[in-house]
Protein backbone atom coordinates (compact mmCIF):
# COMPACT_ATOMS: atom_id res chain seq x y z
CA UNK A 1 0.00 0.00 0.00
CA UNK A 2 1.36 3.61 -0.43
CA UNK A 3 1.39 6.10 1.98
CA UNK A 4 -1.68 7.39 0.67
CA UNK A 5 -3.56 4.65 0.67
CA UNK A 6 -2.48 3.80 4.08
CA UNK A 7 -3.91 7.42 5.12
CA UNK A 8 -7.09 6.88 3.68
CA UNK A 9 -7.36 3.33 5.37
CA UNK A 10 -6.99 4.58 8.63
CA UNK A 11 -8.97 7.58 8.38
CA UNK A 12 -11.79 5.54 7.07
CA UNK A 13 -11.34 2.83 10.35
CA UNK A 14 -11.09 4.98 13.41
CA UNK A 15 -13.61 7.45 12.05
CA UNK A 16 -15.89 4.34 11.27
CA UNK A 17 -15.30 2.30 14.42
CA UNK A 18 -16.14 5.73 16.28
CA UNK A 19 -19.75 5.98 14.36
CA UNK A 20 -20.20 1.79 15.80
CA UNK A 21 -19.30 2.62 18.98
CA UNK A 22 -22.06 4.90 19.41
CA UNK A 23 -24.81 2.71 17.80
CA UNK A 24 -22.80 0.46 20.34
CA UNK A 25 -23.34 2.42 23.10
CA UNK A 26 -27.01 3.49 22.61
CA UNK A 27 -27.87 -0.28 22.32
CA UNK A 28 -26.21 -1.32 25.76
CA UNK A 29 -27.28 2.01 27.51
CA UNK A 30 -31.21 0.31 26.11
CA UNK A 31 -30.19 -2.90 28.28
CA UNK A 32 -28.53 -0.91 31.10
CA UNK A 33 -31.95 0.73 31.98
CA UNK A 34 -33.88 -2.64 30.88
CA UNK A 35 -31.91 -4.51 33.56
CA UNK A 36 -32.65 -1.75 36.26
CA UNK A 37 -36.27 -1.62 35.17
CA UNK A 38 -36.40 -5.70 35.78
CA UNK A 39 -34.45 -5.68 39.27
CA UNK A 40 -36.39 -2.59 40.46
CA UNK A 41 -33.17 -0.41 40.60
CA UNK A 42 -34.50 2.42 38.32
CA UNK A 43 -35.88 5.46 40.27
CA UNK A 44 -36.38 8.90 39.27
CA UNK A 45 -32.97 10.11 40.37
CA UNK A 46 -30.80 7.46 38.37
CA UNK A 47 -33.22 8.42 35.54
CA UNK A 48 -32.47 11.90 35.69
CA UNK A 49 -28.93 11.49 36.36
CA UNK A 50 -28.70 9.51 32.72
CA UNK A 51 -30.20 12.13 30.93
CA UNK A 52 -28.24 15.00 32.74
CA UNK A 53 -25.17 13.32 31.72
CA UNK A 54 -26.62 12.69 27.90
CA UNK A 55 -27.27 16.29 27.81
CA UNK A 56 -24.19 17.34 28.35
CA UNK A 57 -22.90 15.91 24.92
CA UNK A 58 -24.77 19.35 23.13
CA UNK A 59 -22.37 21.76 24.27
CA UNK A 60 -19.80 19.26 24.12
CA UNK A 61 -20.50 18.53 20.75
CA UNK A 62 -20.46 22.05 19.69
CA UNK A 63 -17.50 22.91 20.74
CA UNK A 64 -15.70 19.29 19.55
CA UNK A 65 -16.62 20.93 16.10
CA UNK A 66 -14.96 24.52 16.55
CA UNK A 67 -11.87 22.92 18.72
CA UNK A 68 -11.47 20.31 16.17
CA UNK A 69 -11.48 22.21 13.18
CA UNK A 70 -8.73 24.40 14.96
CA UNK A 71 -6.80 21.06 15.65
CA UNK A 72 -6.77 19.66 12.18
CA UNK A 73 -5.29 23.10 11.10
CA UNK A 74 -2.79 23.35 13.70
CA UNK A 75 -1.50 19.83 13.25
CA UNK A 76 -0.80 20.26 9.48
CA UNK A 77 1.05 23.28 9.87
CA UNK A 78 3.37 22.18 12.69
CA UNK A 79 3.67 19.04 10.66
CA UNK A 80 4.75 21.31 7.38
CA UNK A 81 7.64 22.59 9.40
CA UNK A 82 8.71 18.89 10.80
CA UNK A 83 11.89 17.53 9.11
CA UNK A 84 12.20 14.31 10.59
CA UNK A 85 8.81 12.91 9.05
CA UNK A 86 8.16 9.63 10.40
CA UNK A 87 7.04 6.83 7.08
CA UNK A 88 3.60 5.46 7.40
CA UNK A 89 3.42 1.64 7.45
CA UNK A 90 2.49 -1.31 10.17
CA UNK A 91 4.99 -0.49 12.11
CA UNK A 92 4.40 3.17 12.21
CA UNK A 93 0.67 2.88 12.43
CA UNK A 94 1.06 0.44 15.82
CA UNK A 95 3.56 2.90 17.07
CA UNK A 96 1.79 5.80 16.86
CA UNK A 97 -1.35 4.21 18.72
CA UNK A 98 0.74 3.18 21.36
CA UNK A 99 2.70 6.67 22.16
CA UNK A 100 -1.28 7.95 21.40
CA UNK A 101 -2.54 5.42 24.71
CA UNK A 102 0.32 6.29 26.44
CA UNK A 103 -0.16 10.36 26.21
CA UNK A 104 -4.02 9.67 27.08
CA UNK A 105 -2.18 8.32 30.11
CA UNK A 106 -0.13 11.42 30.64
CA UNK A 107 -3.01 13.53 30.16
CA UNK A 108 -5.60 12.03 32.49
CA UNK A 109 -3.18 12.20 35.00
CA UNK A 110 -2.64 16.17 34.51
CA UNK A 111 -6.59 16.28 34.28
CA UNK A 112 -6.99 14.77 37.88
CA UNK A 113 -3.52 16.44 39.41
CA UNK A 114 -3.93 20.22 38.20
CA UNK A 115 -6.70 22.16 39.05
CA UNK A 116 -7.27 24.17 36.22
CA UNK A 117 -7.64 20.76 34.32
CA UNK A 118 -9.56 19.22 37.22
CA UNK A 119 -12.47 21.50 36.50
CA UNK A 120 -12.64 20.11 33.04
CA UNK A 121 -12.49 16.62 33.90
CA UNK A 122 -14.65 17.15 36.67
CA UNK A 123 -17.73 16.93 34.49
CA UNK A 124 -17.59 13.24 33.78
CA UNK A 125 -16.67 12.36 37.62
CA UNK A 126 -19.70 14.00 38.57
CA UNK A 127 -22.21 11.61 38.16
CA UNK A 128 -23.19 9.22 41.26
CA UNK A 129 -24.38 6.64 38.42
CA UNK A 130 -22.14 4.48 36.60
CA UNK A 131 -23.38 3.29 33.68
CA UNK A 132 -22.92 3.90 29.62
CA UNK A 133 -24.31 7.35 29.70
CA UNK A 134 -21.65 8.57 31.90
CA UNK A 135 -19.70 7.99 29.09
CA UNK A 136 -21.05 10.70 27.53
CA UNK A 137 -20.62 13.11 30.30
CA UNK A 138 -18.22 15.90 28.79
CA UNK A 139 -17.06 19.10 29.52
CA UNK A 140 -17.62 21.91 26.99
CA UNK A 141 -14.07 22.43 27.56
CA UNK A 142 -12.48 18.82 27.11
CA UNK A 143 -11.65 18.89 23.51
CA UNK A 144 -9.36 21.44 24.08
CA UNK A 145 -6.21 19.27 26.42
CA UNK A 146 -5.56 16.41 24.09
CA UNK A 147 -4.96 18.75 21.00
CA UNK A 148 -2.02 20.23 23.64
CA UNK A 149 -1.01 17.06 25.00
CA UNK A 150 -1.37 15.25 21.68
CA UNK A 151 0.92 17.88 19.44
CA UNK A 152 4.12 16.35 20.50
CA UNK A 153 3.25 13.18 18.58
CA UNK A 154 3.23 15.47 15.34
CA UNK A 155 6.64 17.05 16.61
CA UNK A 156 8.10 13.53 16.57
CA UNK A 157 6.97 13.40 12.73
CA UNK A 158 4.22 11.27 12.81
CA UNK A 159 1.21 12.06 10.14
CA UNK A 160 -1.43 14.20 11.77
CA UNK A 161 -3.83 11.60 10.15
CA UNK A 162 -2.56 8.98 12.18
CA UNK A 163 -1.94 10.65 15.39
CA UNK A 164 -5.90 12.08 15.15
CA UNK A 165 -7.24 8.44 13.93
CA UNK A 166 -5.13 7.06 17.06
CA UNK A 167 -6.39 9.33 19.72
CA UNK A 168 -10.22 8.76 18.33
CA UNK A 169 -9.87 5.06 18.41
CA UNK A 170 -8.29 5.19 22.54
CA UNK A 171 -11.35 7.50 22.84
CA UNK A 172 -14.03 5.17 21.81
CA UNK A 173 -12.58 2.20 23.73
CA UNK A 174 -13.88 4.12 26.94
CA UNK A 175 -17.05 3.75 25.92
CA UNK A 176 -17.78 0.32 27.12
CA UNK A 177 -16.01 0.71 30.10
CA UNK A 178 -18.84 2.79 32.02
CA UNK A 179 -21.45 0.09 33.57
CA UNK A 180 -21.43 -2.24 36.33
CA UNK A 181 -23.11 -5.04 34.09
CA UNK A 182 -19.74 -6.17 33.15
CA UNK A 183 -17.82 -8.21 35.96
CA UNK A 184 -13.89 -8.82 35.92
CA UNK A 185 -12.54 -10.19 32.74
CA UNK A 186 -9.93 -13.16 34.09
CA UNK A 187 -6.35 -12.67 32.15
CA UNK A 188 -7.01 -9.47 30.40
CA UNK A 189 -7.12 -7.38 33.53
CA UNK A 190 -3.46 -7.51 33.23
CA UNK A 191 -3.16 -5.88 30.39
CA UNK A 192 -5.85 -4.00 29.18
CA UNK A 193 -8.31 -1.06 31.14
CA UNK A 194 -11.84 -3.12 31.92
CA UNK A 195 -14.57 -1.62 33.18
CA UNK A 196 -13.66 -3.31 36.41
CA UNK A 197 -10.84 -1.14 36.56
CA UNK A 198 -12.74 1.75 35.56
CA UNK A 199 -15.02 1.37 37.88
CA UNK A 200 -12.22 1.93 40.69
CA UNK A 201 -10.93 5.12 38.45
CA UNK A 202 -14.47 6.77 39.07
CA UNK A 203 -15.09 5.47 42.87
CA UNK A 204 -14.64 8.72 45.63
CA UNK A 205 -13.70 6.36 48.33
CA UNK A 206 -10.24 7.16 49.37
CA UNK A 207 -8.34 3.90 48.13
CA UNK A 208 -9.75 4.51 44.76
CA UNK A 209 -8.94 8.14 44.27
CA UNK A 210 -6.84 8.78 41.31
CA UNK A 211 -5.93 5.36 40.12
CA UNK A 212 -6.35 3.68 36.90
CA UNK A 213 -5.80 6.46 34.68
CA UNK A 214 -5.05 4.15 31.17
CA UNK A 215 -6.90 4.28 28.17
CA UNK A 216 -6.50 1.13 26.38
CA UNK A 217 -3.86 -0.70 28.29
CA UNK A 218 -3.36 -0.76 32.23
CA UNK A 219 -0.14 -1.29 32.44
CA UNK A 220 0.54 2.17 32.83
CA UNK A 221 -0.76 2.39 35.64
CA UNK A 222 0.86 -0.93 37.01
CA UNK A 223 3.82 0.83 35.64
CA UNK A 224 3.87 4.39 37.03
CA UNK A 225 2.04 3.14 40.50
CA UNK A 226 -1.05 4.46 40.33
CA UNK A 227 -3.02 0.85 39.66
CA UNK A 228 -5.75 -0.45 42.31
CA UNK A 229 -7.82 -3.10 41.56
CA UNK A 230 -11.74 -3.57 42.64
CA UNK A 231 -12.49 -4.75 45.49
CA UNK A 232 -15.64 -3.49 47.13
CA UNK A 233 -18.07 -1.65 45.01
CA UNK A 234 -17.13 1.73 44.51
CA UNK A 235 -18.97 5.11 45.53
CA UNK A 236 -19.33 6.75 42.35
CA UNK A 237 -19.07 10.40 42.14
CA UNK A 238 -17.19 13.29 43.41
CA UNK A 239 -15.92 13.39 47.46
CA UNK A 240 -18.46 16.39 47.54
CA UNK A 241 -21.40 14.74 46.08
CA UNK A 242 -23.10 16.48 43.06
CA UNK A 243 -26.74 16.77 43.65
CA UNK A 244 -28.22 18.56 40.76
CA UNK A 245 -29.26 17.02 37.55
CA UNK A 246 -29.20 20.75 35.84
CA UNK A 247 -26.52 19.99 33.15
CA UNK A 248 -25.82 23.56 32.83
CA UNK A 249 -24.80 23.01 36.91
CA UNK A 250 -22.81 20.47 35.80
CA UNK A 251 -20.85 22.15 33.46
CA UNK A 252 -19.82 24.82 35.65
CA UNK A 253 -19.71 23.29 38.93
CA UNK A 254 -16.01 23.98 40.11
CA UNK A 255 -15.96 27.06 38.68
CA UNK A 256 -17.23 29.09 41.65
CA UNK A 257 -14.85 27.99 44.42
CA UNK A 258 -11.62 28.33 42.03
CA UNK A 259 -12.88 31.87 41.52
CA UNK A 260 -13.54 32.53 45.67
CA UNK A 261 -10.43 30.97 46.18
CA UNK A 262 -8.69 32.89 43.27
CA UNK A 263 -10.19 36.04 45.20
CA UNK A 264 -8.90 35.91 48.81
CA UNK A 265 -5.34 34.70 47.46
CA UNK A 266 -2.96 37.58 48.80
CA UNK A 267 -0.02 36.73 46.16
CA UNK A 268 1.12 35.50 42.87
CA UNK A 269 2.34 32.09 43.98
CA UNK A 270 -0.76 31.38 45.77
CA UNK A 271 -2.37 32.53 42.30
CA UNK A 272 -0.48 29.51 40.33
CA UNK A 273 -0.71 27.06 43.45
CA UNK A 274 -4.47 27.67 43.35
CA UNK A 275 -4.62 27.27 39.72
CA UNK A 276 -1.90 24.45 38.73
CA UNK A 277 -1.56 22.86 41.98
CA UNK A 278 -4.08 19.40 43.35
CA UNK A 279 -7.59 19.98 43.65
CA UNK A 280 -8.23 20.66 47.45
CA UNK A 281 -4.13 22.32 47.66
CA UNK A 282 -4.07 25.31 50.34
CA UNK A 283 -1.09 27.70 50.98
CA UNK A 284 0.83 27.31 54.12
């Protein structure tokens, strides 16, 4: 195949495994509520926590098409300037996806460590519910990280086509790991994120709090230390419990104490500690 062909192929894939995923998704989000309807675990506040969490894809979605555009366009022209272009074949194309899982890695970490991320990310962690429409829950704001954390992989050389198509396809594997209908999978806990393991990444308890950041693969985490397997069923949600169902509320949640804290801050480094430093960080 020639480069070009190659390029086509793989923007045809990802793009097309992202439109399945959905009709995926939709389908087992059908049984999710089917199976709570049968075992009487379907109230009026898990209902109207799914569709809080579904409505948050509008803004979302508007913004993935402004924020995307701009990516596309910065990509290309960083790659113009690039004189160490990486050639695009097998080897290249399983490279790429790996550096792209491992940078999702990198970046969910950052979203959960700095502040000014954590409001961003706090959107999907939001939700006491776990199941396929949380999923779904995004930030108006989250598009905008991976096309920062994601550039370097066009600064090594690689084809924006391929580093885009790579990030999209370690984006739609998450899908299916948001429900509790899915128990642990035996061998493949070792290697790859499950929603057994993702189910730890979203507890609030405090032995599940910032672990299993990976994408596709755990070992990261096994790696870096920040792995913890399930064990008992995990409280879903944030350590201060969202209560509202308004997905306006939702989007903006942690935006009013970063600004009261922002306010009685009395200097600059207290500024950036407030600002790039944990969620819940105080000065001395």
């Amino acid at each position: 195949m020639t480069e070009t062909d190659w390029l086509e192929y793989i923007e045809y894939v990802s793009f097309g495994i992202y439109e399945w995923v959905l009709i995926f998704a939709a389908l087992f989000l059908f049984l999710e509520l089917a199976d709570e309807l049968i075992t009487r675990r379907l109230n009026k506040s898990r209902f109207l926590e799914t569709l809080s969490s579904l409505f948050t894809q509008v803004p979302y979605y508007l913004a993935e098409i402004m924020i995307f555009s701009g990516t596309v366009v910065l990509f290309f022209t960083v790659y113009e300037y690039v004189p160490w272009k990486q050639p695009i074949d097998t080897h290249s194309i399983i490279l790429v996806l790996f550096l792209a899982d491992l940078t999702y890695y990198v970046e969910h970490y950052a979203l959960h460590k700095i502040r000014l991320l954590w409001m961003v990310q706090a959107v999907h962690h939001s939700s006491p519910v776990m199941n396929t429409a949380t999923a779904f829950r995004f930030s108006l704001f989250d598009p905008i990280a991976p096309m920062f954390f994601h550039l370097p992989l066009v600064l090594m050389g690689f084809n924006p086509i391929l580093v885009l198509s790579a990030e999209v396809i370690v984006q739609a594997y998450q899908f299916w790991l948001h429900n509790e209908m899915i128990g642990k999978l035996g061998p493949l806990e070792w290697i790859f994120n499950t929603p057994s393991h993702h189910r730890v990444h979203h507890g609030s308890d405090k032995k599940y709090l910032d672990k299993n950041f990976g994408g596709i693969l755990i070992v990261w985490d096994r790696l870096f230390g920040t792995f913890q397997k399930e064990e008992e069923v995990p409280a879903y949600g944030l350590t201060t419990p969202m209560t509202s169902k308004n997905p306006i509320t939702v989007q903006f949640s942690e935006f009013p104490g970063l600004f009261k804290d922002l306010r009685k801050a009395k200097s600059l480094s207290a500024v950036f500690g407030y600002l790039l430093r944990s969620p819940g960080w105080k000065p001395d």
